[in-house]
Protein backbone atom coordinates (compact mmCIF):
# COMPACT_ATOMS: atom_id res chain seq x y z
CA UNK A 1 0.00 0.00 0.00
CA UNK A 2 0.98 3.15 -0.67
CA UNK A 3 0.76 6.27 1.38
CA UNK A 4 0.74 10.29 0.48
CA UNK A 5 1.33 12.94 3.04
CA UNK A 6 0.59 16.40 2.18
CA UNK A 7 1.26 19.53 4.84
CA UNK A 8 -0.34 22.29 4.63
CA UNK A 9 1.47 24.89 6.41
CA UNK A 10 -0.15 28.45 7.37
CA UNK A 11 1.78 31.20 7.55
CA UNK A 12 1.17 33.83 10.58
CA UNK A 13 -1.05 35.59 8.87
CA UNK A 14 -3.22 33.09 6.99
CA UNK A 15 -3.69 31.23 10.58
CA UNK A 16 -4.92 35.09 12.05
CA UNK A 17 -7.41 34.85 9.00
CA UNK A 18 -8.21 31.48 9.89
CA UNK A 19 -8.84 31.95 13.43
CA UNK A 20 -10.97 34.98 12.95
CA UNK A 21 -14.16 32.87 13.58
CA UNK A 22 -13.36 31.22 16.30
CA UNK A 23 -12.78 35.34 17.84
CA UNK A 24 -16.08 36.39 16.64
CA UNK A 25 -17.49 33.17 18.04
CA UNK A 26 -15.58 34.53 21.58
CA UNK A 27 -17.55 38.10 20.79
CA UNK A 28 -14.02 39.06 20.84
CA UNK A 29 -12.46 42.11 18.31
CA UNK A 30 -10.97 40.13 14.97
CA UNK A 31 -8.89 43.45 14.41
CA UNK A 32 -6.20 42.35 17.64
CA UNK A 33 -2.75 44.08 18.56
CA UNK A 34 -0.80 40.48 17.78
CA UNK A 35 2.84 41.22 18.79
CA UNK A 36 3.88 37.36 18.44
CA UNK A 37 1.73 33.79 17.29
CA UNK A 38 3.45 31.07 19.43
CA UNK A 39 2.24 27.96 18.19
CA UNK A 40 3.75 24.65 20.14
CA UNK A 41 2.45 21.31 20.95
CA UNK A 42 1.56 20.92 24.46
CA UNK A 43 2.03 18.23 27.11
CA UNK A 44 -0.30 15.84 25.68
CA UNK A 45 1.47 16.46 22.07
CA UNK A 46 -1.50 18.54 21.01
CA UNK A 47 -1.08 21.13 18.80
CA UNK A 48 -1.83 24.69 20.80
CA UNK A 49 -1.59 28.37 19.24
CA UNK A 50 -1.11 31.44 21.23
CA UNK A 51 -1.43 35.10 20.12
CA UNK A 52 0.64 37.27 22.31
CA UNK A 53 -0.85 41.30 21.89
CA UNK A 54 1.57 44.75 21.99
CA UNK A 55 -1.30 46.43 24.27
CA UNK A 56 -0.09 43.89 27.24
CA UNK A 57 -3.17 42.57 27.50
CA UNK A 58 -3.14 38.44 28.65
CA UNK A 59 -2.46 36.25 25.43
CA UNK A 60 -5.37 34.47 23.52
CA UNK A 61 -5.42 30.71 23.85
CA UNK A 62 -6.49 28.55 21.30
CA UNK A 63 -7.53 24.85 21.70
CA UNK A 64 -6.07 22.09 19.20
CA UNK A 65 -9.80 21.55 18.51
CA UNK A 66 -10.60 25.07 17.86
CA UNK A 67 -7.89 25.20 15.30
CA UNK A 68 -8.21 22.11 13.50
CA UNK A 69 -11.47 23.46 12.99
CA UNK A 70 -10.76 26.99 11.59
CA UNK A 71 -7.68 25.68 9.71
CA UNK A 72 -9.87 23.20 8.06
CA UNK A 73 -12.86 25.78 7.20
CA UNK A 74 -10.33 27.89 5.81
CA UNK A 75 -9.02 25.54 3.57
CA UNK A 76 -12.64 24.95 2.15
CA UNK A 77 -13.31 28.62 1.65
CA UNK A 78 -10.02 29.25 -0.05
CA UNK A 79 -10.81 26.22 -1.93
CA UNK A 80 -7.77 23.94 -1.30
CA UNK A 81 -8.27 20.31 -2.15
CA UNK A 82 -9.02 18.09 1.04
CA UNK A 83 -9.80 14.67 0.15
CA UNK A 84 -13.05 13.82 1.56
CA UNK A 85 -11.65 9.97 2.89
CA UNK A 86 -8.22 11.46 4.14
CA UNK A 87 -7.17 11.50 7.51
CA UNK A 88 -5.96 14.80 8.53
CA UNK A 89 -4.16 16.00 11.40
CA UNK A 90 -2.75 18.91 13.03
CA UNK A 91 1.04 19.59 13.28
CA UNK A 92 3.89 21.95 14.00
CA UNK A 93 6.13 22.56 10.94
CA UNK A 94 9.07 24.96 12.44
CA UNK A 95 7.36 27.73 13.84
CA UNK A 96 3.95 27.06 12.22
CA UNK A 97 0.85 25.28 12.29
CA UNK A 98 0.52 22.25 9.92
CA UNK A 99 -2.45 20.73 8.74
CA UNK A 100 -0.79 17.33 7.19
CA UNK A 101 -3.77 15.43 4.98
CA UNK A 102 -2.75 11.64 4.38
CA UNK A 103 -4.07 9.20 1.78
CA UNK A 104 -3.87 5.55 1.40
CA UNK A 105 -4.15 4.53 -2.06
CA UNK A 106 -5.50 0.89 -2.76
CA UNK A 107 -2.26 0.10 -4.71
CA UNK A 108 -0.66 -3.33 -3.26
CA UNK A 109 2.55 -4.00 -5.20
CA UNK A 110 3.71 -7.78 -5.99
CA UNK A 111 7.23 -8.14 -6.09
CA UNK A 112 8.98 -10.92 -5.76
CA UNK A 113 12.12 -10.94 -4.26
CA UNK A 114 13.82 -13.14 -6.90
CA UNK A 115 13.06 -10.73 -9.75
């Protein structure tokens, strides 16, 4: 069987974009100070995403579910392919957020070790 990884890796300021419903969902302002996005995995090895604001107000805290979910509705509205049987999964890639999509294909190859 063969297997296909794909990451998907946001850039600071496509994950702000992405995470802008989860704010408005909060009642909170989309239009934030963000001094620094600190994105990390945390004790249990999920991924966690932090925005740290210039006014020195207390950082936002983001849940791995909350952005598997936004990273994955932005991918639909920007209209980036997501296989529908995939399994996807959230990751760090350097300093960034990851979504990594994986696909089994139904390929078996028969080789024989004599040949």
């Amino acid at each position: 069987m063969i297997l296909e990884s794909r990451s998907i890796i946001f850039s600071d300021e496509e994950l702000v974009l992405a995470m802008r419903p989860v704010l408005e969902g909060r009642g909170m302002n989309i239009n934030l100070p963000i001094r620094d996005i600190v994105s990390e995995l945390d004790g249990d090895g999920e991924v966690t995403v932090r925005f740290v604001l210039s006014d020195g107000t207390n950082p936002i805290q983001f849940t791995s579910r909350e952005v598997g979910a936004a990273v994955l509705n932005h991918c639909i509205e920007r209209g980036i392919p997501l296989p529908r049987g995939a399994y996807k999964e959230l990751g760090i890639r350097g300093d960034h957020v990851a979504l990594i999509v994986r696909m089994e294909s139904g390929i078996h190859a028969n080789v024989d070790e004599d040949e």
